[in-house]
C-alpha atoms as a PDB file:
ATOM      1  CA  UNK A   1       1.724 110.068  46.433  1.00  0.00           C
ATOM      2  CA  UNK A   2       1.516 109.495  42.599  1.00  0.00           C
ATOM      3  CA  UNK A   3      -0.099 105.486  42.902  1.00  0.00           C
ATOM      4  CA  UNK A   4       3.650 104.637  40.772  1.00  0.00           C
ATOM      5  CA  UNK A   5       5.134 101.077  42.136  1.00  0.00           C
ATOM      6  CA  UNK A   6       8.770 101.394  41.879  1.00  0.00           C
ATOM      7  CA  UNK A   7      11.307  99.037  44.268  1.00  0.00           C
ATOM      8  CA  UNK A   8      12.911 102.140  45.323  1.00  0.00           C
ATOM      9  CA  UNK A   9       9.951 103.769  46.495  1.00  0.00           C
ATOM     10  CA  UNK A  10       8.073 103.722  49.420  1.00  0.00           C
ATOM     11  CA  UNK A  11       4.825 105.709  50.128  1.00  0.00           C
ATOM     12  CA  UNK A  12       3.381 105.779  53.971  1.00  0.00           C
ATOM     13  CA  UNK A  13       1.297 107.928  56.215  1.00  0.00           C
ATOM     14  CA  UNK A  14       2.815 109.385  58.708  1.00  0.00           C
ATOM     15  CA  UNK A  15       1.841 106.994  61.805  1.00  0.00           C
ATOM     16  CA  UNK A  16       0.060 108.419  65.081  1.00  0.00           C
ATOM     17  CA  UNK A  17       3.148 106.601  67.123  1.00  0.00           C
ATOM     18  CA  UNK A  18       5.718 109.050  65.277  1.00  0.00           C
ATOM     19  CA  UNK A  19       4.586 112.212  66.392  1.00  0.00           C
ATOM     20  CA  UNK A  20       6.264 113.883  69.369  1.00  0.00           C
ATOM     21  CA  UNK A  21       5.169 116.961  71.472  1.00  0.00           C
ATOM     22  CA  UNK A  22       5.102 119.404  69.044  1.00  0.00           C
ATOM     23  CA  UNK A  23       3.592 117.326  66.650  1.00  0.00           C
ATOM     24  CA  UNK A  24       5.628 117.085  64.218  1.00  0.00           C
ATOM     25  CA  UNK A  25       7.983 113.198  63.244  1.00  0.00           C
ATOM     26  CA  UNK A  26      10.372 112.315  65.847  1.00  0.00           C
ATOM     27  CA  UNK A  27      13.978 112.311  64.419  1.00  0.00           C
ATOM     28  CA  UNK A  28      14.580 108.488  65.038  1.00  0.00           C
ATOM     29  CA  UNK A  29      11.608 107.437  63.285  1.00  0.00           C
ATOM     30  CA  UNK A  30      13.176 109.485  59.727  1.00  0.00           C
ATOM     31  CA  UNK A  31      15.498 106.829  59.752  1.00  0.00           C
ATOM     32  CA  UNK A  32      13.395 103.921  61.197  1.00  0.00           C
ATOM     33  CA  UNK A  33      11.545 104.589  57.991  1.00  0.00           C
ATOM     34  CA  UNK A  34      14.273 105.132  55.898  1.00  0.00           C
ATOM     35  CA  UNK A  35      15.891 101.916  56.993  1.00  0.00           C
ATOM     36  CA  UNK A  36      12.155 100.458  55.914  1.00  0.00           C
ATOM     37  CA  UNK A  37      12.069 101.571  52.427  1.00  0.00           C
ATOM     38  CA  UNK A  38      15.838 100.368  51.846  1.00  0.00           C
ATOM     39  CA  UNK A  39      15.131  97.257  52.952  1.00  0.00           C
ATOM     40  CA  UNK A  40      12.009  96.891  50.527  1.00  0.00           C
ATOM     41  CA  UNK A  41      14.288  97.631  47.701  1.00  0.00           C
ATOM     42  CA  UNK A  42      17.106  95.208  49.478  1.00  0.00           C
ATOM     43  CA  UNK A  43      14.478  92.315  48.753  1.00  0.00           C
ATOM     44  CA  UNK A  44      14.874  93.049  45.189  1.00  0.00           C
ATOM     45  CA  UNK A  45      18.402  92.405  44.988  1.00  0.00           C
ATOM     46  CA  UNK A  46      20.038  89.641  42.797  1.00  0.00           C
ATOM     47  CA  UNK A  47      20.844  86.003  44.649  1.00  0.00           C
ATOM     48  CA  UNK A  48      24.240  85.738  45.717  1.00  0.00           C
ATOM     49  CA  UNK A  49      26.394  82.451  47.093  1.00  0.00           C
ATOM     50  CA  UNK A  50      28.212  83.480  50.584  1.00  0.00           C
ATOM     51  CA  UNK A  51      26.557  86.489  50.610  1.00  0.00           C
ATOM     52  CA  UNK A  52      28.091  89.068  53.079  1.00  0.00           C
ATOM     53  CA  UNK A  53      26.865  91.040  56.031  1.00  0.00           C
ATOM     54  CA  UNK A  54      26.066  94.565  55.845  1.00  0.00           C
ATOM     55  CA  UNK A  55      26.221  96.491  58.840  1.00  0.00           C
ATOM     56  CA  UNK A  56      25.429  99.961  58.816  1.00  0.00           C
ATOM     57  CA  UNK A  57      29.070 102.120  59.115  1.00  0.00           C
ATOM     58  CA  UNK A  58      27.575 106.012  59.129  1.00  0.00           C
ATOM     59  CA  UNK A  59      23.769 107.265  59.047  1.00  0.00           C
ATOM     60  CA  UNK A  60      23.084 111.050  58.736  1.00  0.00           C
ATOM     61  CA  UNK A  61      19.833 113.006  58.029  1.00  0.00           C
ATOM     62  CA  UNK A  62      19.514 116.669  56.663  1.00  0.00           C
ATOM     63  CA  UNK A  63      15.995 117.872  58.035  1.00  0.00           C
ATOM     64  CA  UNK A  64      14.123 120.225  55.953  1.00  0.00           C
ATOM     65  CA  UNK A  65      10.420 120.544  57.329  1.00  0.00           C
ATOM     66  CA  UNK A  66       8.641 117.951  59.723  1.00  0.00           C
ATOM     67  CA  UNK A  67       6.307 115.484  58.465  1.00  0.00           C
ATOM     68  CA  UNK A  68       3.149 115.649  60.825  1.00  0.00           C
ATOM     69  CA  UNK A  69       0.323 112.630  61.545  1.00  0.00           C
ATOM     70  CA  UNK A  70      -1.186 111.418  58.768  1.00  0.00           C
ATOM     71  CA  UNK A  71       0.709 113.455  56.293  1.00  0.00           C
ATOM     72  CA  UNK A  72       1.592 111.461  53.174  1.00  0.00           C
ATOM     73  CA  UNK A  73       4.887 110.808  52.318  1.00  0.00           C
ATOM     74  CA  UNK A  74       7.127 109.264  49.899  1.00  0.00           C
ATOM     75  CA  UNK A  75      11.069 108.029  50.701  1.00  0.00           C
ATOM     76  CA  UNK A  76      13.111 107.287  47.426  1.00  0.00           C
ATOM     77  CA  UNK A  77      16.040 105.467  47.534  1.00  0.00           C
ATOM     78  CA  UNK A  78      19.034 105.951  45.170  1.00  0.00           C
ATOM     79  CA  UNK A  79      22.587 104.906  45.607  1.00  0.00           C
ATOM     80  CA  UNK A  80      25.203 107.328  46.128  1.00  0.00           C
ATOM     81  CA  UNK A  81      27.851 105.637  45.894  1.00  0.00           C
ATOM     82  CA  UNK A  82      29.604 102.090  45.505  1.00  0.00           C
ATOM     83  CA  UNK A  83      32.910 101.333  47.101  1.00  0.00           C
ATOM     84  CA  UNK A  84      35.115  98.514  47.680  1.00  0.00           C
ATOM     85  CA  UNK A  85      33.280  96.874  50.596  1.00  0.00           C
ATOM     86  CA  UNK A  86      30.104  99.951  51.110  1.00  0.00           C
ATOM     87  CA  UNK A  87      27.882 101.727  49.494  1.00  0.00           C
ATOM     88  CA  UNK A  88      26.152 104.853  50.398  1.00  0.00           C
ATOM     89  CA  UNK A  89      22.193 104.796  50.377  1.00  0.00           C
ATOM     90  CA  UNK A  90      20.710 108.623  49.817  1.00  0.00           C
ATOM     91  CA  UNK A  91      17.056 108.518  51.144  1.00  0.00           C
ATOM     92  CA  UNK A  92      15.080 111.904  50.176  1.00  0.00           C
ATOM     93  CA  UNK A  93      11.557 111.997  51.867  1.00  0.00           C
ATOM     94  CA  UNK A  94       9.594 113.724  50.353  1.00  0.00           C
ATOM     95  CA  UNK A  95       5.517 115.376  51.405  1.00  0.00           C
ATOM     96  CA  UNK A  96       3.876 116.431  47.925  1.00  0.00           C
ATOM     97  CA  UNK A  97       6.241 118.451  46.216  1.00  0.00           C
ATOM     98  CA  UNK A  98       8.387 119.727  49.316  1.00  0.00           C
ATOM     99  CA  UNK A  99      11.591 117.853  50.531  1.00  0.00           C
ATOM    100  CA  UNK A 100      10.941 117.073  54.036  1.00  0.00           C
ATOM    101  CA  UNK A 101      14.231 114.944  54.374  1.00  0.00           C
ATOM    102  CA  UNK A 102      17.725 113.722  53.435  1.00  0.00           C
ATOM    103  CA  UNK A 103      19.005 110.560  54.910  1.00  0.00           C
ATOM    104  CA  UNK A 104      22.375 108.926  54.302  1.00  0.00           C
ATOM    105  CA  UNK A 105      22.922 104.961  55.478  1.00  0.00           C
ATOM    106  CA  UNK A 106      26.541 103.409  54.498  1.00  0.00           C
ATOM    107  CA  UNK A 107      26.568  99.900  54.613  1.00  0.00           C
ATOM    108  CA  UNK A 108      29.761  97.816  54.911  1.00  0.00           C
ATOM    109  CA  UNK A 109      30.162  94.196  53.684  1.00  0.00           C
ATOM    110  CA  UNK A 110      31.646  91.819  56.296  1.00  0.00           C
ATOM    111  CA  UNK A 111      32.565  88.610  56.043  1.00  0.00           C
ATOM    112  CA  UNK A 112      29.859  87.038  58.678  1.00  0.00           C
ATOM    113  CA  UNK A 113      31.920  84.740  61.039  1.00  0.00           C
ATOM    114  CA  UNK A 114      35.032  87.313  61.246  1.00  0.00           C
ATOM    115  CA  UNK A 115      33.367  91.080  60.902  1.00  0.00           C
ATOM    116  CA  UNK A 116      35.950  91.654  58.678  1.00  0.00           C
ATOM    117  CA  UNK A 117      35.091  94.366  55.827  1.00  0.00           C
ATOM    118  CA  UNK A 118      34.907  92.351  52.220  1.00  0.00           C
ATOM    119  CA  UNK A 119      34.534  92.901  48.596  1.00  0.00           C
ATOM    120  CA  UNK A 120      30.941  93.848  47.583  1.00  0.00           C
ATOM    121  CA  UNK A 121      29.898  90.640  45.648  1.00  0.00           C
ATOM    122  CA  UNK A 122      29.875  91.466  41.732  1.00  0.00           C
ATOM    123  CA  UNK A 123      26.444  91.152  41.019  1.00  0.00           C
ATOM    124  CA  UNK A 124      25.382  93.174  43.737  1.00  0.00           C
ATOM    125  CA  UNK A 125      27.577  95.803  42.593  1.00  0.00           C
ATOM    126  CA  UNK A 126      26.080  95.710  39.002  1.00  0.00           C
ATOM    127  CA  UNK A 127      22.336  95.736  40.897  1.00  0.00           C
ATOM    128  CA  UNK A 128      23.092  98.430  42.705  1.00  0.00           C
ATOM    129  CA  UNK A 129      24.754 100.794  39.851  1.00  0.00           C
ATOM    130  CA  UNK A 130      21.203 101.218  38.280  1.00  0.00           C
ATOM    131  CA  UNK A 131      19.990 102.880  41.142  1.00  0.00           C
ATOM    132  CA  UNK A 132      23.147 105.666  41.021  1.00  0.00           C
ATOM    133  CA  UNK A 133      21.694 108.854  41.681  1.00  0.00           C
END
């Protein structure tokens, strides 16, 4: 953990509550945190008017090595890409200099009475291109 503030970083310890058996991060709490540090850079996104919903579409994670208890670590968010009505999130987690994880989350606008996929809103699309991996 470097001490750099960025919106698309996060930097934890790895909590006493995530560690299973064989001490090492339980699989479910890779994405709980994942899911953390994109909605800390979420908070930084432009105002829109009738914003959409997102609702999460597809989440995948590529395990490398476990994180164990009180391990630092740091999840960096990028976009992977924009689409009509999603984007793909690519979360690495990283422990020092090794890659510990790769997490994908696709969110889908909705329109928020129907559940209907929509447009992503123009401004959030031009937010979200500066974080293109």
């Amino acid at each position: 953990m470097d001490g750099t503030e960025r919106e698309n970083v996060t930097e934890i310890r790895i909590p006493f509550r995530d560690i299973d058996m064989h001490g090492h991060m339980h699989n479910a709490a890779y994405y709980a945190h994942a899911e953390a540090a994109l909605a800390s850079l979420w908070r930084h996104r432009p105002p829109v008017n009738n914003e959409p919903a997102y609702l999460v579409r597809r989440s995948a994670c590529l395990f490398h090595r476990g994180l164990r208890f009180d391990e630092p670590a740091r999840f960096t968010v990028s976009v992977a890409k924009i689409g009509g009505s999603s984007v793909s999130f690519a979360v690495r987690v990283e422990a020092g200099a090794h890659l510990a994880a790769e997490v994908e989350i696709v969110w889908v606008a909705v329109d928020p009475a129907r559940h209907q996929p929509v447009a992503l809103p123009a401004a959030t699309r031009d937010w979200l291109s500066a974080y293109i991996a």
